[in-house]
PDB file of N, CA and C in Angstrom:
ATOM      1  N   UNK A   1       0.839  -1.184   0.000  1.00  0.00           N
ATOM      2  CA  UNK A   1       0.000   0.000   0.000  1.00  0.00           C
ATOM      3  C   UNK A   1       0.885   1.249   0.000  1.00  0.00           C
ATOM      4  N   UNK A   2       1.018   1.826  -0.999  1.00  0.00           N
ATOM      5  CA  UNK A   2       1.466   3.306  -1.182  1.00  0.00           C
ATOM      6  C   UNK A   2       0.791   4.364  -0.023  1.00  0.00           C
ATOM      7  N   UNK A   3       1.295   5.172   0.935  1.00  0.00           N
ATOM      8  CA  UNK A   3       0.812   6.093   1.549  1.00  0.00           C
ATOM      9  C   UNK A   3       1.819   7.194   1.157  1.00  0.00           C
ATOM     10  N   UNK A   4       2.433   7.161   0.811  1.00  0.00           N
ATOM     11  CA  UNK A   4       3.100   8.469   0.710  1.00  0.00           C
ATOM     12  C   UNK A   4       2.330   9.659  -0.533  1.00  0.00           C
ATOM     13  N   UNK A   5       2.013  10.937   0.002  1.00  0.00           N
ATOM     14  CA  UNK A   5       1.221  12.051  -0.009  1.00  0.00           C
ATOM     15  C   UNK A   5       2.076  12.688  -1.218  1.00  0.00           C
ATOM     16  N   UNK A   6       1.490  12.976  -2.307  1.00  0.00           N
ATOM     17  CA  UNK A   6       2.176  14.017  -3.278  1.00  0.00           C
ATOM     18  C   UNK A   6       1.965  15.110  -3.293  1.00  0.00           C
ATOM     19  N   UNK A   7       3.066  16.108  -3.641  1.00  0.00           N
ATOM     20  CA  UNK A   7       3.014  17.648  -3.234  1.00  0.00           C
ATOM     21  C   UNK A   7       1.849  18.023  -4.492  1.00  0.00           C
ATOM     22  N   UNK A   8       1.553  18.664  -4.066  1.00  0.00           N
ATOM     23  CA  UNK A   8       0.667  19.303  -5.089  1.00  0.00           C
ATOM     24  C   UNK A   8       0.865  21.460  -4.496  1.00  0.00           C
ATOM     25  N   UNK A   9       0.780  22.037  -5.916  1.00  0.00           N
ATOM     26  CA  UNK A   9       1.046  23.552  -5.851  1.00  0.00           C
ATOM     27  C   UNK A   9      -0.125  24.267  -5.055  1.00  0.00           C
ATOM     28  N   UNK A  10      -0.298  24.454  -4.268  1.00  0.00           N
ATOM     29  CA  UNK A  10      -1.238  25.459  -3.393  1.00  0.00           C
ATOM     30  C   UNK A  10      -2.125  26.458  -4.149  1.00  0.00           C
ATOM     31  N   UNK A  11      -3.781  26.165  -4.291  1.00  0.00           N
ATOM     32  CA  UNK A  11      -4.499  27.115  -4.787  1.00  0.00           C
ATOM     33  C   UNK A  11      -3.773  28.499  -4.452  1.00  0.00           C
ATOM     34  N   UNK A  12      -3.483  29.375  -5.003  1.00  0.00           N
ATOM     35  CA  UNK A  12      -3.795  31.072  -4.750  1.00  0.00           C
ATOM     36  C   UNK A  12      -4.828  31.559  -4.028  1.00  0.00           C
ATOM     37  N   UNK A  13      -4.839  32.102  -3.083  1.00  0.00           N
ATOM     38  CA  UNK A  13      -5.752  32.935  -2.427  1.00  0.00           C
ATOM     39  C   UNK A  13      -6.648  34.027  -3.363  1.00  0.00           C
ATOM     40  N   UNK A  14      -5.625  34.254  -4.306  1.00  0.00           N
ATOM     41  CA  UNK A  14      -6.673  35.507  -4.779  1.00  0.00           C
ATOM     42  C   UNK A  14      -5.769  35.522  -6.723  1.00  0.00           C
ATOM     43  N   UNK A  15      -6.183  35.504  -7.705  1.00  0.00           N
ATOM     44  CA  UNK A  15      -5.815  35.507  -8.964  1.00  0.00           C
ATOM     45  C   UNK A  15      -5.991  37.036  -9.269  1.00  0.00           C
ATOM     46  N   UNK A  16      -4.808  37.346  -9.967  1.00  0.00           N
ATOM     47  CA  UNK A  16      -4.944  38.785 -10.597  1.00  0.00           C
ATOM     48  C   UNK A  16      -5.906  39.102 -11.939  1.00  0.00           C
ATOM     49  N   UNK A  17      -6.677  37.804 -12.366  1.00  0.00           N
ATOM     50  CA  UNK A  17      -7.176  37.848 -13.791  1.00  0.00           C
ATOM     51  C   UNK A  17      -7.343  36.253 -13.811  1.00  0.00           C
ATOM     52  N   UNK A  18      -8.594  36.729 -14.479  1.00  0.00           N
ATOM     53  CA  UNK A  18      -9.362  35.255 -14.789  1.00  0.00           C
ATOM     54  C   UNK A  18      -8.883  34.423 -15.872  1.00  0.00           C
ATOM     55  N   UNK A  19      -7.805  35.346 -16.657  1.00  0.00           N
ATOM     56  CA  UNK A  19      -6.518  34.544 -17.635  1.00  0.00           C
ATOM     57  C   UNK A  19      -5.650  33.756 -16.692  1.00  0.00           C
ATOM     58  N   UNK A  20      -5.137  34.411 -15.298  1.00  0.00           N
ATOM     59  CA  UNK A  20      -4.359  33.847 -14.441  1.00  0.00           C
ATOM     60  C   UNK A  20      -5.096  32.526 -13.451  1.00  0.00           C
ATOM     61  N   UNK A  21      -6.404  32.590 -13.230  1.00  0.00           N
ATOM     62  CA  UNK A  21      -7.337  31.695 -12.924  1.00  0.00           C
ATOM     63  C   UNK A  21      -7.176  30.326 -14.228  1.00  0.00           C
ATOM     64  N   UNK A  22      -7.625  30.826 -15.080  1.00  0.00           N
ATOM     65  CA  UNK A  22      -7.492  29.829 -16.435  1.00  0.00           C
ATOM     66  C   UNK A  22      -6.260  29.028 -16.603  1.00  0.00           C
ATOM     67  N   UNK A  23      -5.194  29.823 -16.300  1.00  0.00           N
ATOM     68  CA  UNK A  23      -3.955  29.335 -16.514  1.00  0.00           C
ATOM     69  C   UNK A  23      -3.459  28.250 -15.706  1.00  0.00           C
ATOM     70  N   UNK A  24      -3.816  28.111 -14.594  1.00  0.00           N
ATOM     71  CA  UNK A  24      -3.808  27.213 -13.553  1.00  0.00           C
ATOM     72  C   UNK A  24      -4.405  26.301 -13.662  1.00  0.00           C
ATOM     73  N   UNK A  25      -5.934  26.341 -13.823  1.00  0.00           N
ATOM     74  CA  UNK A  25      -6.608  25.330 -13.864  1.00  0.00           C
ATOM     75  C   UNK A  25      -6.736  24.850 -14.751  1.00  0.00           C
ATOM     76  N   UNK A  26      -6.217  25.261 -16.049  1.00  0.00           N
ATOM     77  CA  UNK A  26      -5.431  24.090 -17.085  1.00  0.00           C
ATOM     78  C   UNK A  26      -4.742  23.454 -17.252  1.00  0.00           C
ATOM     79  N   UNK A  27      -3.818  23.500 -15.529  1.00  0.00           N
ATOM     80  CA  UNK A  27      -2.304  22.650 -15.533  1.00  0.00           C
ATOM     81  C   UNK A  27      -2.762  21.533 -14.298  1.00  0.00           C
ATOM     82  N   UNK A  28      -3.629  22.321 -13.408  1.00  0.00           N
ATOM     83  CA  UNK A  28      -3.939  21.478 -12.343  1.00  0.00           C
ATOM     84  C   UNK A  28      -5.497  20.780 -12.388  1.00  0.00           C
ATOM     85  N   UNK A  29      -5.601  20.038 -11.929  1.00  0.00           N
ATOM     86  CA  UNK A  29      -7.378  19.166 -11.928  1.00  0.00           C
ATOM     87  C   UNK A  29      -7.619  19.463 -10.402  1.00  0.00           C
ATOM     88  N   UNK A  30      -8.575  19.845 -10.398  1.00  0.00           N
ATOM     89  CA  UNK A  30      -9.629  20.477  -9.258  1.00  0.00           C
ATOM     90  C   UNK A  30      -9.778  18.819  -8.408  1.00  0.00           C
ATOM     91  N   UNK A  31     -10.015  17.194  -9.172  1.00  0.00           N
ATOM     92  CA  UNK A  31     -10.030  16.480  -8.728  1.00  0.00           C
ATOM     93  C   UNK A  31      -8.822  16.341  -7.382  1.00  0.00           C
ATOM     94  N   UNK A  32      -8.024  16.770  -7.421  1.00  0.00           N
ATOM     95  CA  UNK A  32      -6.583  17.272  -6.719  1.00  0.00           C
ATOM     96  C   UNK A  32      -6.680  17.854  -5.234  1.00  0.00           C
ATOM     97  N   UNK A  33      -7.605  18.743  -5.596  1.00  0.00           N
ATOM     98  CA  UNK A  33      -7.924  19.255  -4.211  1.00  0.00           C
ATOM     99  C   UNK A  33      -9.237  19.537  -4.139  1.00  0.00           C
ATOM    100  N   UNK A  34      -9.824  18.774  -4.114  1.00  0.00           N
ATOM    101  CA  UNK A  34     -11.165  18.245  -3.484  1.00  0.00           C
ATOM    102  C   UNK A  34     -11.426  18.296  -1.867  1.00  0.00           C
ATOM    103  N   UNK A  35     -10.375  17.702  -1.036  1.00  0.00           N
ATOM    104  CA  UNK A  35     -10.673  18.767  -0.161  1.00  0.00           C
ATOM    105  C   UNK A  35     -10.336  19.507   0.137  1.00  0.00           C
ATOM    106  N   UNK A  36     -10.032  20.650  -0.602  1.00  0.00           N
ATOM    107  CA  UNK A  36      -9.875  22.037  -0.151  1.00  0.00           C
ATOM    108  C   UNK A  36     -11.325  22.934  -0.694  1.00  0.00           C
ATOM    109  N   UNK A  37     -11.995  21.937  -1.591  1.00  0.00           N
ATOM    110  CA  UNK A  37     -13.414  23.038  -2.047  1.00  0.00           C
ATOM    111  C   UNK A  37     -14.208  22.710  -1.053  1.00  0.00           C
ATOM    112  N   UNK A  38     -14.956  23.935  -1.354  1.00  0.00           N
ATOM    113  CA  UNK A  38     -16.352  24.389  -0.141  1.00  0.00           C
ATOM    114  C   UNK A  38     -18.022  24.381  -1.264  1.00  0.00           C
ATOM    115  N   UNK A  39     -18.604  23.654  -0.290  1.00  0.00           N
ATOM    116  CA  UNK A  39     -20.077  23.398  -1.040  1.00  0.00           C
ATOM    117  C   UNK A  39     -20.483  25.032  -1.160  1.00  0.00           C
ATOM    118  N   UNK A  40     -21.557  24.943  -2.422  1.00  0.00           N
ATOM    119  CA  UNK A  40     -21.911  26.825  -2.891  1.00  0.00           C
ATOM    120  C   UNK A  40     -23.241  26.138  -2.709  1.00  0.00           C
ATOM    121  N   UNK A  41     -24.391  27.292  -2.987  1.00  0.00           N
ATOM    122  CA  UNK A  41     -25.459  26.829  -3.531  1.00  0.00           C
ATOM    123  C   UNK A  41     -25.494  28.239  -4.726  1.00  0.00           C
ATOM    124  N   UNK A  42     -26.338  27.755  -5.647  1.00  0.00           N
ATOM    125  CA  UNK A  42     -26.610  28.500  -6.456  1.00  0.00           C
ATOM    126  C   UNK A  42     -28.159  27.977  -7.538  1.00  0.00           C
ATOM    127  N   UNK A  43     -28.877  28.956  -8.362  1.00  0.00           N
ATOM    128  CA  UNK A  43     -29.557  28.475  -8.924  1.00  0.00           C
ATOM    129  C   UNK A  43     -28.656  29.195 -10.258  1.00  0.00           C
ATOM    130  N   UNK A  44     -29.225  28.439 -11.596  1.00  0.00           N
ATOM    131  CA  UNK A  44     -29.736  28.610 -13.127  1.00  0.00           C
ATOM    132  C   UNK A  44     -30.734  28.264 -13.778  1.00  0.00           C
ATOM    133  N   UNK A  45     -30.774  29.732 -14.406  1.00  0.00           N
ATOM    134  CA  UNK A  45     -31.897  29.763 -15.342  1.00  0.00           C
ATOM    135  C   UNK A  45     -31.855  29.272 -16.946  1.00  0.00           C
ATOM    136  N   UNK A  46     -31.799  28.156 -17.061  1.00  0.00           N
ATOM    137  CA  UNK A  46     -31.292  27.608 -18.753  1.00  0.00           C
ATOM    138  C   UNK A  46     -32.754  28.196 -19.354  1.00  0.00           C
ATOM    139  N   UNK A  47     -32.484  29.017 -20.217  1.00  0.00           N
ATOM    140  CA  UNK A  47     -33.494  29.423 -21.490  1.00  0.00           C
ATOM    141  C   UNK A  47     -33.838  28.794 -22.264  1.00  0.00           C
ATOM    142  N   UNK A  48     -34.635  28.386 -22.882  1.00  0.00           N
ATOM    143  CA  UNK A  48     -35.014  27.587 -24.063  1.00  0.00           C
ATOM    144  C   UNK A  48     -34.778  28.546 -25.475  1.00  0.00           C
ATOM    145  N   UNK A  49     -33.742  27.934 -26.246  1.00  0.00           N
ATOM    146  CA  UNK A  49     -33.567  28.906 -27.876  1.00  0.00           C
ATOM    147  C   UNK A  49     -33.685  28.237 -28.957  1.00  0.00           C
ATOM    148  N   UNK A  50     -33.903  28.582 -29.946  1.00  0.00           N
ATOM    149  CA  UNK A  50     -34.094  27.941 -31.328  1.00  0.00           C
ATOM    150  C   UNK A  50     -33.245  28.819 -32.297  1.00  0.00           C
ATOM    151  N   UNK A  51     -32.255  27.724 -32.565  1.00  0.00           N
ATOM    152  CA  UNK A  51     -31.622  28.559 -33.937  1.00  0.00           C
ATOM    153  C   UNK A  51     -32.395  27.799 -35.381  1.00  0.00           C
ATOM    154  N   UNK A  52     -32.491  28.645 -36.237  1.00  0.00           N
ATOM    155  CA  UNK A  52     -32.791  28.186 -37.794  1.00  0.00           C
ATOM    156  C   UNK A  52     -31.908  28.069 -38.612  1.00  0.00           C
ATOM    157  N   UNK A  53     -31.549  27.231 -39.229  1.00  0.00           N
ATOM    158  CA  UNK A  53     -30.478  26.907 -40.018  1.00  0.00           C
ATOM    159  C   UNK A  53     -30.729  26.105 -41.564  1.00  0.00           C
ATOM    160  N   UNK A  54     -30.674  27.035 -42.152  1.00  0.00           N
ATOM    161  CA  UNK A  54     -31.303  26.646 -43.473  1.00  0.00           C
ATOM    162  C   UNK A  54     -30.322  26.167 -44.253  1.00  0.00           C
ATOM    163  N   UNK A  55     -30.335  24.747 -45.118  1.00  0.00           N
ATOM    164  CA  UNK A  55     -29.956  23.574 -46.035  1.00  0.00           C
ATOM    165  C   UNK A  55     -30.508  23.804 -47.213  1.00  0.00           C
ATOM    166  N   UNK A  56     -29.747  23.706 -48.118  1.00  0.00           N
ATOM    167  CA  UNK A  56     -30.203  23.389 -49.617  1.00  0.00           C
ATOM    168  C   UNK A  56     -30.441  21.916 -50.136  1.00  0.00           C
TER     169      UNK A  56
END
């Protein structure tokens, strides 16, 4: 049984830009630090749309 713990890079407290947010979480998987997230609640409103797209 493997126990030994891998380092992993420490979320940022605070990102200067949601490019700098992006940038991270394209290198790291959120699966990673799972527990470090906190339950949200939130609602959405999904709209119903219709595009038309006309074929010859």
């Amino acid at each position: 049984m493997n126990t030994k713990k891998t380092k992993r890079t420490p979320i940022p407290k605070e990102f200067r830009s949601l490019e700098e947010a992006g940038a991270f979480w394209d290198t790291h998987s959120a699966a990673e630090y799972g527990d470090q997230m906190e339950d949200v609640e939130m609602q959405v409103d999904i709209q119903k749309r219709r595009f038309v797209v006309l074929l010859d």
